[in-house]
Protein backbone atom coordinates (compact mmCIF):
# COMPACT_ATOMS: atom_id res chain seq x y z
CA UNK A 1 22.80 -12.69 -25.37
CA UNK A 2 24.36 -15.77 -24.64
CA UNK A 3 27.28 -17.58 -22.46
CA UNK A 4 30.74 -16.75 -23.21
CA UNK A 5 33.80 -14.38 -22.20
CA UNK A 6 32.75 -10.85 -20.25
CA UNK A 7 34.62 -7.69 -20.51
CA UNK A 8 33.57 -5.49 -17.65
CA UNK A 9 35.75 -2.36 -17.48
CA UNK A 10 35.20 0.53 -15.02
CA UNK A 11 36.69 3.47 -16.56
CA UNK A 12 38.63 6.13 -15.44
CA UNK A 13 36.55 8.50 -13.42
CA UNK A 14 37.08 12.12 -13.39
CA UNK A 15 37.79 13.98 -10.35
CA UNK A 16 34.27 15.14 -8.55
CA UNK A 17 34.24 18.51 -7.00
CA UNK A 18 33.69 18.58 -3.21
CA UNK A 19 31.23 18.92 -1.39
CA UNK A 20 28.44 17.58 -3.96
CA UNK A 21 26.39 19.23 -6.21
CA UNK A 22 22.76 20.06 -4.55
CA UNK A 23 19.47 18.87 -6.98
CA UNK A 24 16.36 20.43 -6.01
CA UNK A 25 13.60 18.03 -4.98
CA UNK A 26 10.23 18.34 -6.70
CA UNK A 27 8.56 20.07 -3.91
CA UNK A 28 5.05 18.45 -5.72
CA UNK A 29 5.66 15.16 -4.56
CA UNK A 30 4.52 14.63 -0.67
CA UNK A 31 7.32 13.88 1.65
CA UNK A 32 5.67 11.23 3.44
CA UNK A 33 5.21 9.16 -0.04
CA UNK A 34 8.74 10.32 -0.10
CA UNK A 35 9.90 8.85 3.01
CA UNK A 36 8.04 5.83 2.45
CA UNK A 37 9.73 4.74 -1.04
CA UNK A 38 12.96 5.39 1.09
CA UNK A 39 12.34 2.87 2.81
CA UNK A 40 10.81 0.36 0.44
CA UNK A 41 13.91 0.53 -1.73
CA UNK A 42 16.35 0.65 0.88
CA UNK A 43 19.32 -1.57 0.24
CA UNK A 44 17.70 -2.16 -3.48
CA UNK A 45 19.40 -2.12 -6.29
CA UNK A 46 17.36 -0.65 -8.97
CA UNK A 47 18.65 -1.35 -12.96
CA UNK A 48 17.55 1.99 -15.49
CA UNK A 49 17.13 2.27 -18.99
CA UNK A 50 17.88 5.92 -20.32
CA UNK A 51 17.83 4.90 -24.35
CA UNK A 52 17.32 8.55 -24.58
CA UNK A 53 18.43 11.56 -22.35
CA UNK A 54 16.45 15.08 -22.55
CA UNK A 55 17.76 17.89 -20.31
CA UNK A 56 14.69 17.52 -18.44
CA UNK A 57 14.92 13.50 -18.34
CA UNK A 58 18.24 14.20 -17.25
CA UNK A 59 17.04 16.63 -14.12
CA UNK A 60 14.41 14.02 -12.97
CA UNK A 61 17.21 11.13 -13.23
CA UNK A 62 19.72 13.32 -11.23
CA UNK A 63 17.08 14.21 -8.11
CA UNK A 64 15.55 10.73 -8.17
CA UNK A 65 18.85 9.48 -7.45
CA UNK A 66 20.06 11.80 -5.43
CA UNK A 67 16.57 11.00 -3.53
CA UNK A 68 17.31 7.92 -2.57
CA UNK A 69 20.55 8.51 -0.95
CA UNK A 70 19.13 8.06 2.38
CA UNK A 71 17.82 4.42 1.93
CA UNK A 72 21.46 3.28 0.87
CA UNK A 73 19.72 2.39 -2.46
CA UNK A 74 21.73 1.40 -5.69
CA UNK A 75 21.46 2.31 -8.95
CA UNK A 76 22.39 0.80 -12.77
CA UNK A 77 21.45 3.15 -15.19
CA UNK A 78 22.18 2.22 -18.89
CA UNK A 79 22.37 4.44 -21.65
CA UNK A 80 23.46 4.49 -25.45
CA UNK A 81 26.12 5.95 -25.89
CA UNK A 82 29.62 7.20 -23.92
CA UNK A 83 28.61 10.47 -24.50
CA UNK A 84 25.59 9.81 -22.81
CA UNK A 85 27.08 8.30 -19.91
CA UNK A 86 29.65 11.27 -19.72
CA UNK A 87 26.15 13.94 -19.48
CA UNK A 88 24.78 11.83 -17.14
CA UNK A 89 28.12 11.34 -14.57
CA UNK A 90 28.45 15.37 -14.96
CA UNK A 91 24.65 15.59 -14.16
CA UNK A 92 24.62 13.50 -10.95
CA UNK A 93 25.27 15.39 -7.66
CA UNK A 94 26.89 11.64 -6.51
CA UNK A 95 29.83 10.14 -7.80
CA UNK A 96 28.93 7.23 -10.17
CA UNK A 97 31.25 4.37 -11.62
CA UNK A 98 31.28 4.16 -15.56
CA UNK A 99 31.47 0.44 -17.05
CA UNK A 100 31.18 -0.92 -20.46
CA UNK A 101 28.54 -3.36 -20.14
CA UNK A 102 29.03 -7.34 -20.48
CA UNK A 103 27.58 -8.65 -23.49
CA UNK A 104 27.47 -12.23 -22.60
CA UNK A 105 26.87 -14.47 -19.52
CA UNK A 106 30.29 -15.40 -17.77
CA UNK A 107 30.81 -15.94 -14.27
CA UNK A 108 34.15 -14.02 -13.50
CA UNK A 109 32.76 -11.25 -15.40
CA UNK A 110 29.46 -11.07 -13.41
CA UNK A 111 31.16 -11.24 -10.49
CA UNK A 112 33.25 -8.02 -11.17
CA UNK A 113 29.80 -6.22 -11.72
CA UNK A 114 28.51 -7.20 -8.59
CA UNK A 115 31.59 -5.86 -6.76
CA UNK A 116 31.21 -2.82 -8.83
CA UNK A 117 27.73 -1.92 -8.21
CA UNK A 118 28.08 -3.32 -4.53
CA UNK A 119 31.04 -0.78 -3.62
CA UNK A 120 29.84 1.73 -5.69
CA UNK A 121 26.09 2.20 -5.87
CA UNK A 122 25.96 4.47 -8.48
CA UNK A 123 26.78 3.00 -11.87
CA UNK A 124 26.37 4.22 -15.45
CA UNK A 125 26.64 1.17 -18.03
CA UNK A 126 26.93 1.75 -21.58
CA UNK A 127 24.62 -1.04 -23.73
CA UNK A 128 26.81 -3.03 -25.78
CA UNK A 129 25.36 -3.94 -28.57
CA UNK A 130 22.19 -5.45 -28.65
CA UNK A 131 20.57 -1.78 -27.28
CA UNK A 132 20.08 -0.33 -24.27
CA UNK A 133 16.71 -1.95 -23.39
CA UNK A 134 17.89 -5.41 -24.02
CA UNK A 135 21.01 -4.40 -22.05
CA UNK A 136 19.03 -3.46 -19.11
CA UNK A 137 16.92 -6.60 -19.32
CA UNK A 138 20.81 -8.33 -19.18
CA UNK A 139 21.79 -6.79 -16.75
CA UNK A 140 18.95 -7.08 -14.55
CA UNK A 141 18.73 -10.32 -14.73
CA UNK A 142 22.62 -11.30 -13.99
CA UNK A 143 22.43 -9.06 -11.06
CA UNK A 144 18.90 -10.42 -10.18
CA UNK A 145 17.65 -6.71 -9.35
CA UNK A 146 14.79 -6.45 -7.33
CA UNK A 147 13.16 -3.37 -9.36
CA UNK A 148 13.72 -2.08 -13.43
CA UNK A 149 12.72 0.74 -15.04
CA UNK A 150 12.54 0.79 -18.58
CA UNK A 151 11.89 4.47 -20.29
CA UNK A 152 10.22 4.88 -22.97
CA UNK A 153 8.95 8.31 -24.89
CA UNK A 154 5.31 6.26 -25.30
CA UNK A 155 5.48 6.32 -21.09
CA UNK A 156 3.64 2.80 -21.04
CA UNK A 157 0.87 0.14 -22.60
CA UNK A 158 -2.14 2.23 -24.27
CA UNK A 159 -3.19 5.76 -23.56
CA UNK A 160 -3.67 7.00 -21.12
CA UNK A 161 -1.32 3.78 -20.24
CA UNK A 162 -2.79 1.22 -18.13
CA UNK A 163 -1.46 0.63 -14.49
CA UNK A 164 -0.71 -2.92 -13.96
CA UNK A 165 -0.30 -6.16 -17.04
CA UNK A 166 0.55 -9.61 -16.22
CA UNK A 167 2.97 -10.68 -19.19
CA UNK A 168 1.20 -13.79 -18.73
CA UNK A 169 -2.27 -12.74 -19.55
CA UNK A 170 -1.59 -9.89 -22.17
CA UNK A 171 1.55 -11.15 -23.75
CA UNK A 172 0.17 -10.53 -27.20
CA UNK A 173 -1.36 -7.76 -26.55
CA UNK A 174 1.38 -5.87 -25.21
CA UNK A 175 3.80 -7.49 -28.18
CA UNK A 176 1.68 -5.82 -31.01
CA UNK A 177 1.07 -2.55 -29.41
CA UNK A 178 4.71 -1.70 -28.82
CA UNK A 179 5.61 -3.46 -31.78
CA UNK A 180 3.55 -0.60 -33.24
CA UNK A 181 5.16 2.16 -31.82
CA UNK A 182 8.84 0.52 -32.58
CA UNK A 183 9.72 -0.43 -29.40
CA UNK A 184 8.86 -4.37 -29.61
CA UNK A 185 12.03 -4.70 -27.59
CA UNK A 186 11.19 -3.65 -24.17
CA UNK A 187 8.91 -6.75 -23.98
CA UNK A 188 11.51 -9.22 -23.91
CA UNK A 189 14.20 -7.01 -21.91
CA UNK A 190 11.02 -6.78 -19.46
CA UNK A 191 10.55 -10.79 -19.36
CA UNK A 192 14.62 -11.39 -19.27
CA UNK A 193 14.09 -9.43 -15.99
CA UNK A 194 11.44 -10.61 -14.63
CA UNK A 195 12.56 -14.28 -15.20
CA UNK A 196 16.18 -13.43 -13.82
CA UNK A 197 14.40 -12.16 -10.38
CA UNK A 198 12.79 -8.88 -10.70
CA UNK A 199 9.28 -8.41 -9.04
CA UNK A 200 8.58 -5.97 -11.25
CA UNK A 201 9.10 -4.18 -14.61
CA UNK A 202 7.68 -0.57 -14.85
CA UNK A 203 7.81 1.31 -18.74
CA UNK A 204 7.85 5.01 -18.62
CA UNK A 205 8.90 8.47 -19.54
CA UNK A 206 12.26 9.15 -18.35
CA UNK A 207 10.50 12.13 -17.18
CA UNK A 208 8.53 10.13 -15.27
CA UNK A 209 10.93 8.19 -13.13
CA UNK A 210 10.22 10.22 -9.96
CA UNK A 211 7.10 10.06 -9.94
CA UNK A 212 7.25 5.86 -10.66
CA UNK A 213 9.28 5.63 -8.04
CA UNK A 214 8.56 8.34 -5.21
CA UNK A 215 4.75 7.79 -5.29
CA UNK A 216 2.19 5.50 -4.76
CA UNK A 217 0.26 6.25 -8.18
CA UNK A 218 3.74 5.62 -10.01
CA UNK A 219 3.67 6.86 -13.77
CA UNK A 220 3.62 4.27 -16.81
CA UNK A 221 2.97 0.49 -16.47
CA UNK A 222 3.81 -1.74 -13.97
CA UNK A 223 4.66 -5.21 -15.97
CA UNK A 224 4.90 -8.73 -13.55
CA UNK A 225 5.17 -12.27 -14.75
CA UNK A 226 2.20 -14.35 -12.83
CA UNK A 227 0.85 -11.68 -10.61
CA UNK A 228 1.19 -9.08 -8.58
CA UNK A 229 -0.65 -9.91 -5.27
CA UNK A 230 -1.38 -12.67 -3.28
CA UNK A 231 -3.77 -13.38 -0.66
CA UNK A 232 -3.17 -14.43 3.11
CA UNK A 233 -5.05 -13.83 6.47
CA UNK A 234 -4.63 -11.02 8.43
CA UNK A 235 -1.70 -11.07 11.20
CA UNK A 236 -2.08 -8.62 14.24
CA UNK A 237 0.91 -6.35 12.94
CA UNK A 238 -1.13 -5.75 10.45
CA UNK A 239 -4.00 -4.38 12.39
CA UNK A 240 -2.85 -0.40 12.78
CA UNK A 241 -2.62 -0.51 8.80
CA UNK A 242 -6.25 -2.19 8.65
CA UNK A 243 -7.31 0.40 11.12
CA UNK A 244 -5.77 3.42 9.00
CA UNK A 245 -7.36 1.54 5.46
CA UNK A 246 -10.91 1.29 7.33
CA UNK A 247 -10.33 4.84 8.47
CA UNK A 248 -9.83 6.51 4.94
CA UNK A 249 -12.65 4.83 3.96
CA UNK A 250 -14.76 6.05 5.78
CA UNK A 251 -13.32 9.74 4.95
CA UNK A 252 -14.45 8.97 1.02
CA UNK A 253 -17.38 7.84 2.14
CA UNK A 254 -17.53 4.27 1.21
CA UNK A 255 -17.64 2.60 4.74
CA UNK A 256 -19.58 3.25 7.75
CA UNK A 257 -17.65 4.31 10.95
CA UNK A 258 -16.47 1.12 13.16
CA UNK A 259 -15.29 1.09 16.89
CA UNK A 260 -11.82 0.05 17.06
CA UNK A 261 -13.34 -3.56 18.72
CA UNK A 262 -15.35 -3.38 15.57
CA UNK A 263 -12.12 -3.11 13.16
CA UNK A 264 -10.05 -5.78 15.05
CA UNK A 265 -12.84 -8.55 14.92
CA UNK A 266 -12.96 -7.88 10.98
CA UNK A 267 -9.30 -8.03 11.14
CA UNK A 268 -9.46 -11.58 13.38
CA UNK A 269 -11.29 -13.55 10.06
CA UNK A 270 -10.14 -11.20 7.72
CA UNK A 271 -7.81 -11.62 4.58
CA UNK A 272 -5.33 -9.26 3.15
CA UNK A 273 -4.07 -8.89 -0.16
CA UNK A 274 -0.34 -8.49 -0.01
CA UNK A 275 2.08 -7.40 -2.39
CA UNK A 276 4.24 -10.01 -2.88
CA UNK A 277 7.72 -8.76 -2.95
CA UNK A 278 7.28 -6.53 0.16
CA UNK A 279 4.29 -8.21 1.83
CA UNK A 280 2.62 -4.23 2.23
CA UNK A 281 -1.00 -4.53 2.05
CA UNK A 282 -2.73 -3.47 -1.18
CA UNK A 283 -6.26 -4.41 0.61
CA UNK A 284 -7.98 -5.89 3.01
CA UNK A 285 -11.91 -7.16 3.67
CA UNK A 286 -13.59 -8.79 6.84
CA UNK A 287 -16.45 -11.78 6.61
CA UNK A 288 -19.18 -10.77 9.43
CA UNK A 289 -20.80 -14.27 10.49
CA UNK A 290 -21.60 -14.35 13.97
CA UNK A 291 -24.29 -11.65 13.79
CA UNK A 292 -26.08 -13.95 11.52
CA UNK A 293 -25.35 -17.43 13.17
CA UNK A 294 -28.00 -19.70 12.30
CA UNK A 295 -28.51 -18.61 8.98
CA UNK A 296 -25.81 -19.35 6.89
CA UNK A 297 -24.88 -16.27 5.41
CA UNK A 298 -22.11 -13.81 5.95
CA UNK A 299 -21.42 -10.07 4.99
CA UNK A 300 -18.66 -8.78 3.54
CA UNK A 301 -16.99 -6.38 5.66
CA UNK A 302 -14.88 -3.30 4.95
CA UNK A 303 -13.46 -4.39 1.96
CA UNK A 304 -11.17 -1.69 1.04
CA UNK A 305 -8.04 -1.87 -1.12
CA UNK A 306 -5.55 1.02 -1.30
CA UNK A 307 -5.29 3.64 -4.48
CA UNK A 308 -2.23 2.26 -5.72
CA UNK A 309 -2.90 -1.15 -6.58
CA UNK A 310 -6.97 -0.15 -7.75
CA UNK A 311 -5.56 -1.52 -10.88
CA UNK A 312 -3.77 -4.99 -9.94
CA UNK A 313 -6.87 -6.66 -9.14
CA UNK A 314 -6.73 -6.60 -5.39
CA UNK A 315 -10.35 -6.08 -4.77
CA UNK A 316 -11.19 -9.20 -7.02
CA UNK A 317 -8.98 -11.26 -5.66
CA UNK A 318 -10.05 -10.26 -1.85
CA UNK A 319 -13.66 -10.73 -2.76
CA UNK A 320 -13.12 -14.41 -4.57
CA UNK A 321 -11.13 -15.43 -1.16
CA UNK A 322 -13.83 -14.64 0.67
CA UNK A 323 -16.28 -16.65 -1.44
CA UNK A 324 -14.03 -19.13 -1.15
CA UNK A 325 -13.77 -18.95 2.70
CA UNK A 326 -17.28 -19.03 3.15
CA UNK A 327 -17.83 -21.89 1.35
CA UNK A 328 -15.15 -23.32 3.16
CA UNK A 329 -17.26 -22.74 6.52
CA UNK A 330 -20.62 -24.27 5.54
CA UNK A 331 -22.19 -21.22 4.32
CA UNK A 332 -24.63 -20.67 1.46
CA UNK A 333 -24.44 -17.50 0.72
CA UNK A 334 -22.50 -13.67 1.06
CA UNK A 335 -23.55 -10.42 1.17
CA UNK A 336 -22.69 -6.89 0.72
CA UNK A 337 -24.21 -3.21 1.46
CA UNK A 338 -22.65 -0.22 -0.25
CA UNK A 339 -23.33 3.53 -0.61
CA UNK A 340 -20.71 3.57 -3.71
CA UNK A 341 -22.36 3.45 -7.39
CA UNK A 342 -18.52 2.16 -7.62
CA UNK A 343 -18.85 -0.46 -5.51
CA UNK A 344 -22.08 -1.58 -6.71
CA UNK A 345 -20.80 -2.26 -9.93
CA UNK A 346 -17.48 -4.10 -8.99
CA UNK A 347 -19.94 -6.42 -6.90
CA UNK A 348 -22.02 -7.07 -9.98
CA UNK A 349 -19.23 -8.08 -11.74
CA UNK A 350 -17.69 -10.65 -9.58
CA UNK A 351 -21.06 -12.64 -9.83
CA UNK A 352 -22.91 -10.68 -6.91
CA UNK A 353 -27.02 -9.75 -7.81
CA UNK A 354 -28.81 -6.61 -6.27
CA UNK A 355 -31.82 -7.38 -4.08
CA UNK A 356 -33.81 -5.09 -1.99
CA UNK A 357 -32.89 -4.79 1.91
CA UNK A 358 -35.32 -6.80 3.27
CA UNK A 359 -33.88 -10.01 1.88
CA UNK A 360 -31.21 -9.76 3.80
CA UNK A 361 -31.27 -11.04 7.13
CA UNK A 362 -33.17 -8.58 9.92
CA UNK A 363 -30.15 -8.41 11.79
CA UNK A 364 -28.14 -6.31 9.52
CA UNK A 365 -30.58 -3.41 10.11
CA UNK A 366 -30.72 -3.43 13.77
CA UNK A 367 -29.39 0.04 15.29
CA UNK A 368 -28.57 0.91 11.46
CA UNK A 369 -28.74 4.40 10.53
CA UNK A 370 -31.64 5.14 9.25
CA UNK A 371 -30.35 8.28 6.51
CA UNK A 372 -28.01 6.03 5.50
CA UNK A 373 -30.40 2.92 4.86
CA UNK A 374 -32.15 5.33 2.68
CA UNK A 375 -29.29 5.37 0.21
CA UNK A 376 -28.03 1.93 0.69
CA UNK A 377 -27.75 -0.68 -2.40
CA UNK A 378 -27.21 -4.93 -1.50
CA UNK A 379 -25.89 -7.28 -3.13
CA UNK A 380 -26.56 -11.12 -2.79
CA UNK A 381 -23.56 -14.16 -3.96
CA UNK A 382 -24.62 -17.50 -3.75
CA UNK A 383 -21.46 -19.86 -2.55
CA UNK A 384 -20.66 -22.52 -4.50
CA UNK A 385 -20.21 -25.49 -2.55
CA UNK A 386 -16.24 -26.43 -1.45
């Protein structure tokens, strides 16, 4: 697509019968994750590609929309055909606005689009006619949408599909794989996106889309364009969600209990791992030093990330920050005690060795529970110098 004259035509719509259609909500889906997507796409505007629409695709588009009503959220869903767009207006319990989509770049014509989706929140665009993927991608990226959804019948990047893929790491890899299945063009629709302002481009079923966008697991692949996450110190309005991450933790079993003066001092020389269009923490992990002051070392402390980002990297990046730190400080060395055959490999490989307890310093064990030192595994990471 390039610059040149826009035609952006609402059409007609048909009258809407009063008051609303209901949609059922998927009763499987916890209202709390519910209530929280609310609010993280509140005042969003969230560009949909439908290149295909199933009666039960159609369903889970209709209540995901219909979701979202609360959180003032808007919504560009493109589809193939005008027949297409006519199922999906009649399926919608909202009233939608149906446009032809521009094909080019063109100020005026932009701007009409904005005011469209602006007053309207609901709008259907038919692709015109490079396909509905690329359209979306377009579109996207003129109206600089903050999320995209492109579906897909493959529902995402391998199988089962992976989580999370930087476009700049596995370009090539995610080129020839969907190349494969015939659908080589939601790559570049996906990088027109993310280039045009998107923080991030999610492929999946359109059967799917609920669950991608109502829950913290999410469905399909979650596509960004230089990373997900980023790393910053911990603020104090950060500490009741550091007290609530140490907390489940130690429900699964992978930290020991901490006071609450325990869990802010970890929080005081902490870092977080923040996702970086909503600044939510994905993680967070403490560096213990004044117990061992003297000896240059430091433990890692409650590093923890949460569920839905266990494939974005956040623990890695967490645990190379604190290296990093560390060094930063003067010390020689980190390191880490675990109960989780889990854990004990991630520390292995982000350069950590396994050594019995009594290399660590004597401190660590003093008024340590003695069942679970008997199950304990440490882990020792020299620190490069700064």
């Amino acid at each position: 697509m390039e610059a040149g004259d826009v035609r952006t035509s609402p059409a007609p719509r048909r009258p809407r019968p009063a008051p609303p259609r209901v949609v059922a909500v998927d009763d499987g889906i916890p209202a709390q994750e519910r209530a929280f997507f609310v609010e993280e796409f509140r005042d969003v505007t969230i560009v949909v590609s439908l290149p295909t629409l199933t009666d039960a695709g159609l369903d889970v588009v209709a209540r995901t929309v219909a979701g979202f009503q609360p959180g003032n959220t808007r919504f560009v869903l493109v589809v193939d055909t005008a027949e297409d767009a006519e199922r999906l207006d009649a399926a919608l319990p909202l009233p939608v606005a149906v446009v032809h989509s521009p094909t080019v770049w063109e100020e005026e014509g932009m701007a009409r689009l904005w005011r469209t989706v602006a007053d309207e929140h609901r709008v259907v665009a038919v692709a015109e006619p490079d396909g509905v993927a690329e359209t979306a991608g377009f579109l996207a990226a003129g109206l600089r949408a903050s999320k995209v959804v492109l579906t897909d019948p493959g529902g995402g990047w391998g199988d089962p599909p992976r989580s999370f893929a930087d476009l700049e790491l596995h370009r090539s890899e995610l080129l020839a794989e969907l190349a494969g299945r015939g659908v080589g063009n939601l790559l570049p629709a996906a990088e027109a996106a993310l280039r045009g302002g998107a923080y991030s481009v999610n492929i999946c079923r359109a059967e799917d889309l609920e669950l991608e966008l109502f829950t913290f697991d999410g469905a399909g692949t979650l596509l960004t364009l230089g990373g997900y996450l980023t790393l910053a110190e911990l603020r104090v309005d950060d500490l009741p969600a550091v007290e609530a991450l140490v907390e489940q933790g130690v429900r699964d079993g992978v930290l020991k209990p901490r006071t609450r003066s325990e869990i802010a001092r970890m929080a005081v020389g902490g870092l977080g791992a923040r996702v970086v269009r909503t600044g939510h923490l994905a993680g967070v992990v403490g560096l213990e030093t004044d117990r061992y002051a003297g000896e240059g070392v430091g433990e890692v402390s409650g590093l923890i990330t949460v569920s839905e980002f266990s494939g974005a990297g956040a623990g890695g990046l967490l645990l190379e920050g604190l290296v990093r730190r560390a060094g930063a400080i003067g010390l020689r060395a980190v390191f880490a005690v675990t109960v989780s055959d889990d854990a004990a490999r991630f520390f292995v490989r982000h350069g950590f060795r396994e050594v019995a307890p009594d290399e660590l310093p004597a401190a660590k064990w003093e008024g340590y529970d003695p069942a679970r030192l008997a199950v304990v595994r440490c882990f020792w990471c020299d620190v490069p110098p700064p």
